[in-house]
N, C-alpha and C. Protein backbone atom coordinates (compact mmCIF):
# COMPACT_ATOMS: atom_id res chain seq x y z
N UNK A 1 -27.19 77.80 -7.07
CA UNK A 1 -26.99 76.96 -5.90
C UNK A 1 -25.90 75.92 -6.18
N UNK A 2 -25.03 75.65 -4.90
CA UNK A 2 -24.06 74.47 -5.19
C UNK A 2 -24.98 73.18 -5.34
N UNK A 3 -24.15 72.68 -6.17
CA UNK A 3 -24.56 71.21 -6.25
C UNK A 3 -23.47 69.90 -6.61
N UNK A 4 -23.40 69.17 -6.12
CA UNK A 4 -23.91 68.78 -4.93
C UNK A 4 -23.41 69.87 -3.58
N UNK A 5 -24.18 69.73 -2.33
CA UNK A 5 -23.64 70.59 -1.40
C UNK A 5 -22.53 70.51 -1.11
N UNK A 6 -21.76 71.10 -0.04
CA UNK A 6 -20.53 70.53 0.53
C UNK A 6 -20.95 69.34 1.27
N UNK A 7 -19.97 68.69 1.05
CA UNK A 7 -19.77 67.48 1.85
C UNK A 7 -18.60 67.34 2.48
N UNK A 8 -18.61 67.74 4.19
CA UNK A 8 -17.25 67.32 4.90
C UNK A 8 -16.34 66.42 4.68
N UNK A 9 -16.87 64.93 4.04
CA UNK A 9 -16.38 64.06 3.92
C UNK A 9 -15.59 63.74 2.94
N UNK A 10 -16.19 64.29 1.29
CA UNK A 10 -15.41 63.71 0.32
C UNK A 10 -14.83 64.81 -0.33
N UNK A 11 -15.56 66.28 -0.18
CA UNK A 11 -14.82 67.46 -0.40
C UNK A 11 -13.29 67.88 0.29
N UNK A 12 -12.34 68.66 -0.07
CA UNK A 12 -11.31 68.91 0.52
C UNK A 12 -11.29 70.34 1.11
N UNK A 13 -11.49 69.75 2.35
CA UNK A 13 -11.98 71.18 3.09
C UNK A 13 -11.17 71.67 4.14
N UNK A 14 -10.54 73.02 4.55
CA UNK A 14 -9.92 73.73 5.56
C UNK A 14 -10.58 74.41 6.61
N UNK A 15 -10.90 73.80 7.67
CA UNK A 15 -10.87 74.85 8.90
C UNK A 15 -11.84 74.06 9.52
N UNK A 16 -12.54 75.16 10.70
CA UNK A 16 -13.28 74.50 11.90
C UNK A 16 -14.88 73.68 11.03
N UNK A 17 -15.01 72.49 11.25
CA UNK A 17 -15.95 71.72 10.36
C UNK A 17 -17.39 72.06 10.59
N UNK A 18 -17.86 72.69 11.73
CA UNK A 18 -18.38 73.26 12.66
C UNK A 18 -18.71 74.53 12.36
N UNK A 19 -17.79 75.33 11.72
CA UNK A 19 -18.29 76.99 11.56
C UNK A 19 -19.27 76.95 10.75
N UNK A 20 -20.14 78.13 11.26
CA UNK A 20 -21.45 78.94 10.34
C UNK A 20 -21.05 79.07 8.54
N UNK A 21 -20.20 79.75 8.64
CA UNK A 21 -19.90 79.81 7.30
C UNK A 21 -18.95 78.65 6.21
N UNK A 22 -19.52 78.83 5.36
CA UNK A 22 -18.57 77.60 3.89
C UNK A 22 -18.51 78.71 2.80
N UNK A 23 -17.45 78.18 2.24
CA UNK A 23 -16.99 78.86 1.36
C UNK A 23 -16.59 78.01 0.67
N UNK A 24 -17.09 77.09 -0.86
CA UNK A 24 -16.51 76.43 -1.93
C UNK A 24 -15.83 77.04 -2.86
N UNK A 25 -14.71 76.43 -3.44
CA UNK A 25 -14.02 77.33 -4.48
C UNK A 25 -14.07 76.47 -5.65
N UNK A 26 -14.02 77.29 -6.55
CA UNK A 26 -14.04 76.18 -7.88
C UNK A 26 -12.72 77.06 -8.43
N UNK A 27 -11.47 76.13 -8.74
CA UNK A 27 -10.62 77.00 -9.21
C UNK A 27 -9.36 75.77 -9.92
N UNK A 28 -8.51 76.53 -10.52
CA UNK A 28 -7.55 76.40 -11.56
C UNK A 28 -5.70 76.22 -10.72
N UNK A 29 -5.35 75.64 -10.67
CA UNK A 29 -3.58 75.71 -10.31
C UNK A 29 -2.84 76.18 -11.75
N UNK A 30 -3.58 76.41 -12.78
CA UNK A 30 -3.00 77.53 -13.96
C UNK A 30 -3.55 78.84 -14.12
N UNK A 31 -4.65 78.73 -13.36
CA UNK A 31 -5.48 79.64 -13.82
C UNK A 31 -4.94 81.15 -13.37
N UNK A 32 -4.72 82.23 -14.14
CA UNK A 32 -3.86 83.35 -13.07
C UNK A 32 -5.02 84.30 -12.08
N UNK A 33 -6.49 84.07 -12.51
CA UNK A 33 -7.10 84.85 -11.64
C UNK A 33 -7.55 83.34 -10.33
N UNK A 34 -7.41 82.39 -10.40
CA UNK A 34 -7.15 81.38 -9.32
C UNK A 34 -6.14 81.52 -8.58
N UNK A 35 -5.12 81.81 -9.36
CA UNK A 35 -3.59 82.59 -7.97
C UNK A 35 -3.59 83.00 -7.49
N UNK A 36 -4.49 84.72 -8.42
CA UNK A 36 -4.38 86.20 -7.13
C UNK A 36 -5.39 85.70 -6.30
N UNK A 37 -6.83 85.36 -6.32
CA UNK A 37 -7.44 84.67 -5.70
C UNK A 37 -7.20 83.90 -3.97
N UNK A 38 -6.10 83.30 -4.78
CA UNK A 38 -5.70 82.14 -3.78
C UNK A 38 -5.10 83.10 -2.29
N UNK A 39 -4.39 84.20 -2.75
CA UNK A 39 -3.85 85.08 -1.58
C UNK A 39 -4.84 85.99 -0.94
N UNK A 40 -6.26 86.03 -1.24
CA UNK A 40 -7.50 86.97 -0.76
C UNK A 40 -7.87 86.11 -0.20
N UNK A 41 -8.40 84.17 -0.47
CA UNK A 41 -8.86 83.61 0.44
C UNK A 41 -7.98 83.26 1.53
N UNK A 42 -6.58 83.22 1.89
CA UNK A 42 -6.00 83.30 2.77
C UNK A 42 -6.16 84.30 3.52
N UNK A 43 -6.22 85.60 3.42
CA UNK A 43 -6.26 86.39 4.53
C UNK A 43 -7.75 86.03 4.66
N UNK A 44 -8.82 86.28 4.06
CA UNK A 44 -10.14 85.47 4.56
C UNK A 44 -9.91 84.73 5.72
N UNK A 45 -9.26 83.64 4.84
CA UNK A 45 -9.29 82.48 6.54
C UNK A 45 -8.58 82.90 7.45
N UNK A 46 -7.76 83.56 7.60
CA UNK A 46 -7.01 84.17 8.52
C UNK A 46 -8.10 84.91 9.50
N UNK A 47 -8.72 86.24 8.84
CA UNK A 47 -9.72 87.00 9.28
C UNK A 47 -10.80 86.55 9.83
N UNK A 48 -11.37 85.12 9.29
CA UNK A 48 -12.92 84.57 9.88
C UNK A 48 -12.24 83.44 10.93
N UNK A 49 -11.12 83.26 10.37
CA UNK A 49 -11.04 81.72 11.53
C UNK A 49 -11.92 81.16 11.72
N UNK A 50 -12.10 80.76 12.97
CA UNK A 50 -13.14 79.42 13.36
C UNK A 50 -14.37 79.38 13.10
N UNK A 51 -14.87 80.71 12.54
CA UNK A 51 -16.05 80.86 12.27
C UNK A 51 -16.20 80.30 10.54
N UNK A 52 -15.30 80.10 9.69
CA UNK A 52 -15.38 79.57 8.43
C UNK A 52 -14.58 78.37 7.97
N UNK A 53 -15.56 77.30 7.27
CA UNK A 53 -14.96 76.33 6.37
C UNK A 53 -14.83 76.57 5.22
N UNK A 54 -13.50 76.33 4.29
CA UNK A 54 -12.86 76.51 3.29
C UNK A 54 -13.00 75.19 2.07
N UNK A 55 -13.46 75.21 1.43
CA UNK A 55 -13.35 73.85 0.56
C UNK A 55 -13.46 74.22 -1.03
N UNK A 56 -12.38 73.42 -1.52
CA UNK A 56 -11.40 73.54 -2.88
C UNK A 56 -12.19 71.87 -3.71
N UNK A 57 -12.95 72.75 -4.52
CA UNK A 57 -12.91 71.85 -5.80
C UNK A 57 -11.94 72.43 -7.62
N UNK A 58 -11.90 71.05 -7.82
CA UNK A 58 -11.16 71.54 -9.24
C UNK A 58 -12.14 71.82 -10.41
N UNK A 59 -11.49 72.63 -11.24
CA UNK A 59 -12.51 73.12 -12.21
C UNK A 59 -11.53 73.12 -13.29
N UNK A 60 -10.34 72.35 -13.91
CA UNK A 60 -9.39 72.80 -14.90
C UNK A 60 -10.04 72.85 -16.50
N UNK A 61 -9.21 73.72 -16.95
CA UNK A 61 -9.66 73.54 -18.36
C UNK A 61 -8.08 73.62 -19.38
N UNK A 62 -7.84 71.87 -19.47
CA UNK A 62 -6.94 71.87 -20.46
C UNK A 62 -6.55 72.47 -21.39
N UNK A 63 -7.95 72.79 -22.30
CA UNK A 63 -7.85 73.29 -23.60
C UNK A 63 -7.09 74.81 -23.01
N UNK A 64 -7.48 75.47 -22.46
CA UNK A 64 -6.98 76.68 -21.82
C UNK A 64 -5.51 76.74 -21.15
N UNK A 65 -5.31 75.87 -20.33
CA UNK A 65 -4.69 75.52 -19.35
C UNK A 65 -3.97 74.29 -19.51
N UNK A 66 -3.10 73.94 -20.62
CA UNK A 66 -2.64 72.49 -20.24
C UNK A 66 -2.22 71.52 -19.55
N UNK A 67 -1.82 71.82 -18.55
CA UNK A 67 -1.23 71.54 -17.16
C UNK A 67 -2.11 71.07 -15.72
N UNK A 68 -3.75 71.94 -16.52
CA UNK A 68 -4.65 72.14 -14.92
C UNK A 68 -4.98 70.72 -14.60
N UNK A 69 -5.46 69.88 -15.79
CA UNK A 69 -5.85 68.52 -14.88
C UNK A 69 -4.54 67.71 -13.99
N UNK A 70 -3.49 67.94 -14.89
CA UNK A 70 -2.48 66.85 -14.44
C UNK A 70 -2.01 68.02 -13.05
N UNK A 71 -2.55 69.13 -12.66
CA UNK A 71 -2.21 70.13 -11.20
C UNK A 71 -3.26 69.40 -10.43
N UNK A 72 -4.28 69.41 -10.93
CA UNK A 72 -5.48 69.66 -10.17
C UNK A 72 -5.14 67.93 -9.45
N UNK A 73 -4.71 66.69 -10.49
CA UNK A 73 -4.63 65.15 -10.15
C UNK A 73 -3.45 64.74 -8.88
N UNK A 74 -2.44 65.85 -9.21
CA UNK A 74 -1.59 65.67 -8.41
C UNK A 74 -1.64 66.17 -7.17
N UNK A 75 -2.25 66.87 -7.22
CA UNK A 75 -2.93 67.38 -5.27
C UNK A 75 -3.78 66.45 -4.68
N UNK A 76 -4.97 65.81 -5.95
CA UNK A 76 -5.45 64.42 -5.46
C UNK A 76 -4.28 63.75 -4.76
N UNK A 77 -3.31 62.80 -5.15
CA UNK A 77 -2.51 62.25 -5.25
C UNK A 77 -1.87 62.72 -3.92
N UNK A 78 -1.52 64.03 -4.19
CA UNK A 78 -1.17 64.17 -2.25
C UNK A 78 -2.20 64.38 -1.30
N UNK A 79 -3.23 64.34 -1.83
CA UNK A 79 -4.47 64.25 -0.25
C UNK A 79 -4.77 63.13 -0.46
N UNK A 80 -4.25 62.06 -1.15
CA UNK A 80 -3.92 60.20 -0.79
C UNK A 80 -3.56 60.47 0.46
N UNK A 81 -2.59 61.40 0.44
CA UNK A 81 -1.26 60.85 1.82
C UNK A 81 -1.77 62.03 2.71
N UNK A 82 -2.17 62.47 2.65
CA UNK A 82 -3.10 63.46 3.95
C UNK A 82 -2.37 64.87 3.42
N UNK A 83 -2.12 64.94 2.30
CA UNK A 83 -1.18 66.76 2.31
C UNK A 83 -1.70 67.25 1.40
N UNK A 84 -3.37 67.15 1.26
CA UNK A 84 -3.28 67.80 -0.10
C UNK A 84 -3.56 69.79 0.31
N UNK A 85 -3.79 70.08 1.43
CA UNK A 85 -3.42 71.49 1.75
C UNK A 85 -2.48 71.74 1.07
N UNK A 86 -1.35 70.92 1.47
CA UNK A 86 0.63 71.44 1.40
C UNK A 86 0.14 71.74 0.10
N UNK A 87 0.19 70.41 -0.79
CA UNK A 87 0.27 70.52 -1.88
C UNK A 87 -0.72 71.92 -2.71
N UNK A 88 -1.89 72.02 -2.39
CA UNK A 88 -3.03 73.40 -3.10
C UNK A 88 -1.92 74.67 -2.73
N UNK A 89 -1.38 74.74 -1.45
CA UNK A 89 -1.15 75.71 -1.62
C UNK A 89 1.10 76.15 -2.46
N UNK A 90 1.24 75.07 -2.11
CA UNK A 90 2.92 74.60 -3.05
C UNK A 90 2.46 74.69 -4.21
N UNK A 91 1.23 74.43 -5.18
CA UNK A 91 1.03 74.47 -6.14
C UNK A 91 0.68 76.10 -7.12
N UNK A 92 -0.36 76.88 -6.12
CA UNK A 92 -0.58 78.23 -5.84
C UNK A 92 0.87 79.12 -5.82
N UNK A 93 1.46 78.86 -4.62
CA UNK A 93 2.89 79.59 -4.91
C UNK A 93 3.95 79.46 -5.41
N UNK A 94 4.47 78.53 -6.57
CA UNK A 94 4.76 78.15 -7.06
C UNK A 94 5.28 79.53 -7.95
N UNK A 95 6.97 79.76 -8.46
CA UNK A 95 6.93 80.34 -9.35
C UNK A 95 7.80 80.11 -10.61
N UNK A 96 8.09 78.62 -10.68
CA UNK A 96 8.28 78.04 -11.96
C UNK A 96 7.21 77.71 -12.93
N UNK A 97 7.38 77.23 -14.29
CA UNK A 97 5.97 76.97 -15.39
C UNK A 97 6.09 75.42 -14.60
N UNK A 98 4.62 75.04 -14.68
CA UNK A 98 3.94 73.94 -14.24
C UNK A 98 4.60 73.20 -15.67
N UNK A 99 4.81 71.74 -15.33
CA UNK A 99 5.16 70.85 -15.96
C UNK A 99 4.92 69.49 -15.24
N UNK A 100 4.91 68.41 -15.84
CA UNK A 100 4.97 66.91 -15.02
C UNK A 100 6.23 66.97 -14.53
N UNK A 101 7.57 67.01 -14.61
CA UNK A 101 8.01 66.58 -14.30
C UNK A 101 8.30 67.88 -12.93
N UNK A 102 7.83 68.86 -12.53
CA UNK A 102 7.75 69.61 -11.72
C UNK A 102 6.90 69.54 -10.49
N UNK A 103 5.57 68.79 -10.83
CA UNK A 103 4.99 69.02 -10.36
C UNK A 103 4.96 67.64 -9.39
N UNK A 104 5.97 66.81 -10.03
CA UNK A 104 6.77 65.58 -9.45
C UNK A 104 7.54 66.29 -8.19
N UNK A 105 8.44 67.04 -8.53
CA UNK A 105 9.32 67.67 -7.57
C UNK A 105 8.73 68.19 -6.52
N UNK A 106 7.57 69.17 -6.72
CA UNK A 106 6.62 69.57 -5.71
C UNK A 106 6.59 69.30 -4.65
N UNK A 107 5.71 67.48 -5.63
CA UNK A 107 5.23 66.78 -4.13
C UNK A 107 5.96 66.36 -3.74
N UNK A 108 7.29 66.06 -4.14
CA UNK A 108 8.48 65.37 -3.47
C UNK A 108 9.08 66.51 -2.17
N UNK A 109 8.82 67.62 -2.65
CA UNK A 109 9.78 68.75 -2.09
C UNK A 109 8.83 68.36 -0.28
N UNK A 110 7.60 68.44 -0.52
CA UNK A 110 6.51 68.31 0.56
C UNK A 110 6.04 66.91 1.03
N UNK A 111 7.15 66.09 0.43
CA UNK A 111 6.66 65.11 1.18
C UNK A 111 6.14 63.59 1.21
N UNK A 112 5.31 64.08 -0.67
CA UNK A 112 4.39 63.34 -0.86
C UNK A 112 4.80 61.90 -1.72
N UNK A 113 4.45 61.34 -1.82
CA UNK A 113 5.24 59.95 -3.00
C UNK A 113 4.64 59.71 -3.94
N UNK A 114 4.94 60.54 -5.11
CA UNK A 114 4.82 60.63 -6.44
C UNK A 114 4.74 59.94 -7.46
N UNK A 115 5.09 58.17 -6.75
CA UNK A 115 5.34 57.18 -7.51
C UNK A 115 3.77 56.72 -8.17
N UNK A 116 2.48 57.46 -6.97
CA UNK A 116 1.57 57.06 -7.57
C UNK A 116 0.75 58.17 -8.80
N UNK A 117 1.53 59.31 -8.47
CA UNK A 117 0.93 60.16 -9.66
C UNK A 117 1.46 59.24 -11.36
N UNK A 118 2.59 58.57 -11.18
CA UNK A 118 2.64 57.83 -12.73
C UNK A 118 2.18 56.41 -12.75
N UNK A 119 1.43 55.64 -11.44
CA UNK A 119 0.21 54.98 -11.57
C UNK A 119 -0.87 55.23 -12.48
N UNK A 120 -1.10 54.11 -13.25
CA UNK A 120 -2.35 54.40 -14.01
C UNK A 120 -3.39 53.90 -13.41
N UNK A 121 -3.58 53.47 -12.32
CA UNK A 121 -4.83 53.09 -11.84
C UNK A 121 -4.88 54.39 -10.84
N UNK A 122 -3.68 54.77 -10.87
CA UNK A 122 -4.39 55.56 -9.10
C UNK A 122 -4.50 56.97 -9.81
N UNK A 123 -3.84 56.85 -11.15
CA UNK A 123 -3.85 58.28 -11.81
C UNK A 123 -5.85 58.39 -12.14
N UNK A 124 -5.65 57.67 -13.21
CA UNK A 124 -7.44 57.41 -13.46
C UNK A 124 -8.44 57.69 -12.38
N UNK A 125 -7.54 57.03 -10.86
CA UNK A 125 -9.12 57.37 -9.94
C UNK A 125 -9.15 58.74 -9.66
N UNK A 126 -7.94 59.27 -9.06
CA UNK A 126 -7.70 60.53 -8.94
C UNK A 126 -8.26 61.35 -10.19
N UNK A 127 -8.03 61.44 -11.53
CA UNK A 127 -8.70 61.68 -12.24
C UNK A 127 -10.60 62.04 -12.47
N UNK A 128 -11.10 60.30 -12.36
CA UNK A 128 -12.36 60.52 -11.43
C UNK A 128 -12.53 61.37 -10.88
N UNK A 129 -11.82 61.48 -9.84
CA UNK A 129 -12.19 62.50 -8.84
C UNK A 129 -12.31 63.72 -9.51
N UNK A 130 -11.51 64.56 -9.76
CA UNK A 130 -11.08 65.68 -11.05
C UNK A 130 -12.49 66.00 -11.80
N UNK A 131 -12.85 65.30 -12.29
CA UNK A 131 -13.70 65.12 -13.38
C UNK A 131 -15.32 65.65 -12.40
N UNK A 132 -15.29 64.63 -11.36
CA UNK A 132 -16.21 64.63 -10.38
C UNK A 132 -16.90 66.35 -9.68
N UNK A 133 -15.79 66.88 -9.75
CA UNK A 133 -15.50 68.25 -9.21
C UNK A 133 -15.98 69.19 -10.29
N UNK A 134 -15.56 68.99 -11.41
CA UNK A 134 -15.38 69.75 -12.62
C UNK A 134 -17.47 69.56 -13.09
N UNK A 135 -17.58 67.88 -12.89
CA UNK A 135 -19.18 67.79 -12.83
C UNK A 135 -19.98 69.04 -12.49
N UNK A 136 -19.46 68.92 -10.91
CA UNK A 136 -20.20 69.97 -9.75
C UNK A 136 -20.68 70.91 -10.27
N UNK A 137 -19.57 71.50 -10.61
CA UNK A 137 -19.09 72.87 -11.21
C UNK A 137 -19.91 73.82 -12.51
N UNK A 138 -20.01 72.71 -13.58
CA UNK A 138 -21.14 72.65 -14.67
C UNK A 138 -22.36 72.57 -14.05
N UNK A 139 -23.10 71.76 -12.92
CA UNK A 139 -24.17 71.46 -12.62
C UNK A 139 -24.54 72.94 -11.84
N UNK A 140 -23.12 73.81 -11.21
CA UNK A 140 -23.85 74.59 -10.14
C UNK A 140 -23.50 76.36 -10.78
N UNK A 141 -23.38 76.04 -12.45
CA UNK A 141 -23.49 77.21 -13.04
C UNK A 141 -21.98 77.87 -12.89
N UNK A 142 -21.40 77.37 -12.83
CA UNK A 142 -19.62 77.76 -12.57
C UNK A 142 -19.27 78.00 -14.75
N UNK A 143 -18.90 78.81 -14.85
CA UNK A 143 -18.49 79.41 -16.03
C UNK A 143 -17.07 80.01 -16.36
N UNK A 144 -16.14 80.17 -15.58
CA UNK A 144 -15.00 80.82 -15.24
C UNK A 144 -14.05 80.11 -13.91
N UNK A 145 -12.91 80.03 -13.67
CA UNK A 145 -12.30 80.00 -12.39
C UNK A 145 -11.87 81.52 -12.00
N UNK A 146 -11.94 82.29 -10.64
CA UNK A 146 -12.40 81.17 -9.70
C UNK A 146 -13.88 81.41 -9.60
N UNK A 147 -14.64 81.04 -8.88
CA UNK A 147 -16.06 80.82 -8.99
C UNK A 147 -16.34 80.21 -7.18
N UNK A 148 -17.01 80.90 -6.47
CA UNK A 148 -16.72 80.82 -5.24
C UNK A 148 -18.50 80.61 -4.98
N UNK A 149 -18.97 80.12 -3.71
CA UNK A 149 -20.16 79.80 -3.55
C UNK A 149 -20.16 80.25 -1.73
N UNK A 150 -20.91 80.94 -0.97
CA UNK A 150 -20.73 81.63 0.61
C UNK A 150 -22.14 80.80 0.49
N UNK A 151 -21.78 79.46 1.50
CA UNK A 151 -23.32 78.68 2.15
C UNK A 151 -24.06 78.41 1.49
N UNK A 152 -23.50 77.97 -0.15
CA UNK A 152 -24.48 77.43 -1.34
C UNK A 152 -25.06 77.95 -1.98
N UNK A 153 -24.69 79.22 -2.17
CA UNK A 153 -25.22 80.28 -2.72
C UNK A 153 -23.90 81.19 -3.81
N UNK A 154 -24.16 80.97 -5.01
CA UNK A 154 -22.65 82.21 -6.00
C UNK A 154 -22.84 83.10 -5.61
N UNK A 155 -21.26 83.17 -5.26
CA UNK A 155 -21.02 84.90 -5.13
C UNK A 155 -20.67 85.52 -6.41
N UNK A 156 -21.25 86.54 -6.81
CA UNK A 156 -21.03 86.87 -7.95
C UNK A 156 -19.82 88.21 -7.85
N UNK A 157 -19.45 88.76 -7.04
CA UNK A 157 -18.90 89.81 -6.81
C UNK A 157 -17.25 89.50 -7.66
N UNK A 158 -16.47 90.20 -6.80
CA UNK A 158 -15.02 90.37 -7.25
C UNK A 158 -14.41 89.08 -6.57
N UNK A 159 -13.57 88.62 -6.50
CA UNK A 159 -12.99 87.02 -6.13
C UNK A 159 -11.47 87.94 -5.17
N UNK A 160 -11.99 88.94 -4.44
CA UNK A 160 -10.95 89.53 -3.50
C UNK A 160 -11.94 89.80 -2.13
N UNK A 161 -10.58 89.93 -1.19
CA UNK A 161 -11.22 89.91 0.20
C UNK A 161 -11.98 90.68 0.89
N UNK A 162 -12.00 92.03 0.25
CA UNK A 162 -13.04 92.65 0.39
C UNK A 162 -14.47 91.93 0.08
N UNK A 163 -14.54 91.99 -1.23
CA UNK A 163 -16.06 91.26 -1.61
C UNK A 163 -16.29 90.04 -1.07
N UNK A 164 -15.45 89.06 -0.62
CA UNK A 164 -15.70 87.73 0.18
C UNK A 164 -16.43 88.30 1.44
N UNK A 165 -15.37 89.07 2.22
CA UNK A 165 -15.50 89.00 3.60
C UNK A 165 -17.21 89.94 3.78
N UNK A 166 -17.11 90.77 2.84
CA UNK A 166 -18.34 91.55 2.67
C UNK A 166 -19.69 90.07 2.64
N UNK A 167 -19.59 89.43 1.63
CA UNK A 167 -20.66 88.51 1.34
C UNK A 167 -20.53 87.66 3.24
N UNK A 168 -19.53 87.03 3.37
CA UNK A 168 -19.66 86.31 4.47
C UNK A 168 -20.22 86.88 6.04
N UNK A 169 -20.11 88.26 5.91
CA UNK A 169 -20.72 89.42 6.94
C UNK A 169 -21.83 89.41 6.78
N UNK A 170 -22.48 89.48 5.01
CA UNK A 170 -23.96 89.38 5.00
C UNK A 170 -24.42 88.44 5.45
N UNK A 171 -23.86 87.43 5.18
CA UNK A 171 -24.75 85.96 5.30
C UNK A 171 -24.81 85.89 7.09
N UNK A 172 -23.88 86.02 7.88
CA UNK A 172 -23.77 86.05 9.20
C UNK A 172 -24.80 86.98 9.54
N UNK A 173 -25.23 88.17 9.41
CA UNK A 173 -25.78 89.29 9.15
C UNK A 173 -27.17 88.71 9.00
N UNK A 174 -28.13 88.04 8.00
CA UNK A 174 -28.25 86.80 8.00
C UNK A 174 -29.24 85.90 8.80
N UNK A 175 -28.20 85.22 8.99
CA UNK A 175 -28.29 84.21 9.95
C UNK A 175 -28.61 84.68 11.48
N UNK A 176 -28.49 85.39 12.28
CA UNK A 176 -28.20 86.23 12.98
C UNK A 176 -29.32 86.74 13.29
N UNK A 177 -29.96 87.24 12.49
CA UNK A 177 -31.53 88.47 12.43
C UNK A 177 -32.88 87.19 12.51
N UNK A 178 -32.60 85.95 11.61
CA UNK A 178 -33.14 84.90 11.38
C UNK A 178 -33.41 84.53 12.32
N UNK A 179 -32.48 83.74 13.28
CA UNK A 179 -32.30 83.25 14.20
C UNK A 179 -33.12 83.92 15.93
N UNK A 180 -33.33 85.04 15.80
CA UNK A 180 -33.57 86.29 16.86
C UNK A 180 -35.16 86.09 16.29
N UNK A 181 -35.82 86.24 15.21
CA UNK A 181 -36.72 85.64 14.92
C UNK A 181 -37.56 84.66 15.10
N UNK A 182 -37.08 83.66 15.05
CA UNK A 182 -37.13 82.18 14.97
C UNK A 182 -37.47 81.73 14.06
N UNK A 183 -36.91 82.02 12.58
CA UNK A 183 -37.02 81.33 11.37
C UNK A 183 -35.71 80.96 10.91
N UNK A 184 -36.21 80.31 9.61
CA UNK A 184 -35.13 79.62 8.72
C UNK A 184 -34.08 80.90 8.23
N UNK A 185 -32.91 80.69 8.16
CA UNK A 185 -32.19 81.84 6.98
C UNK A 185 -32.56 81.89 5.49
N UNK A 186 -32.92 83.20 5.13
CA UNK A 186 -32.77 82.81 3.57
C UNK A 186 -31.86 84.18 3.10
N UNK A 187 -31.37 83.65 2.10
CA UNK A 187 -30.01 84.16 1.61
C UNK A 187 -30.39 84.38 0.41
N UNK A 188 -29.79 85.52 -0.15
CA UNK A 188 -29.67 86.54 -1.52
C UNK A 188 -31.46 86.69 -1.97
């Protein structure tokens, strides 16, 4: 189970706030199965539209990944300024090596003002945050990026759009039969 749940508010979330379905991601801006990833949950959202919310937590692992916290801080840093979409996904398609001083350019390229990514106070909170996510992540059995959760529940399957859209059919599937009933949903 996720933990903590989604939260509209402090999570960074895409789409109708309202739809049946959520979809949390726990994932990497180094990570290479977080990349291919990243292009399956797009057609996802494309495919469910209004019927699904999208929400991106960070999960980096330095030791692995040297780059992921200071990726993962700097998208903080642009969802300061309301872009941290631009930025998740400028970061995702990206096909230079991640570096600071790139990932400077990024947010510059999109927009964002970078002056506070070499803030040390605003780096640290953003950081916080980072850390906060990465918490979650440990608490809700996340072992790998990416690591995806359909309505608080791991999906354990393949991290492509087949197996998403499959799980999110079940759960609707679901919800659906439940509902015609008049009970609660229960899932997996």
């Amino acid at each position: 189970m996720l933990i903590p749940s989604l939260n509209k508010k402090l999570d960074n979330v895409f789409g109708n706030r309202f739809a049946p379905l959520n979809i949390v991601a726990y994932g990497s801006f180094q990570c290479r199965f977080s990349i291919a990833a990243y292009a399956e949950v797009r057609l996802l959202q494309e495919v469910m539209g209004s019927q699904l919310l999208y929400a991106y937590r960070h999960c980096p692992d330095p030791f692995l990944h040297p780059l992921s916290l200071d990726a993962a801080i700097a998208a903080e840093v642009a969802g300061m300024q309301g872009k941290f979409w631009e930025m998740h996904d400028a970061l995702f398609e990206t096909r230079q090596p991640l570096s600071r001083p790139s990932l400077i350019e990024i947010g510059q390229d999109i927009g964002v003002d970078m002056s506070f990514f070499t803030d040390p106070g605003v780096y640290r909170k953003m950081a916080h945050k980072v850390i906060l996510d990465f918490g979650s992540g440990v608490k809700s059995g996340v072992r790998k990026t990416p690591t995806f959760f359909v309505n608080g529940v791991q999906y354990n399957g393949r991290p492509d759009f087949n197996g998403l859209y499959k799980a999110c059919r079940y759960v609707q599937l679901i919800r659906e039969a439940s509902s015609r009933e008049g009970r609660s949903p229960s899932f997996f």
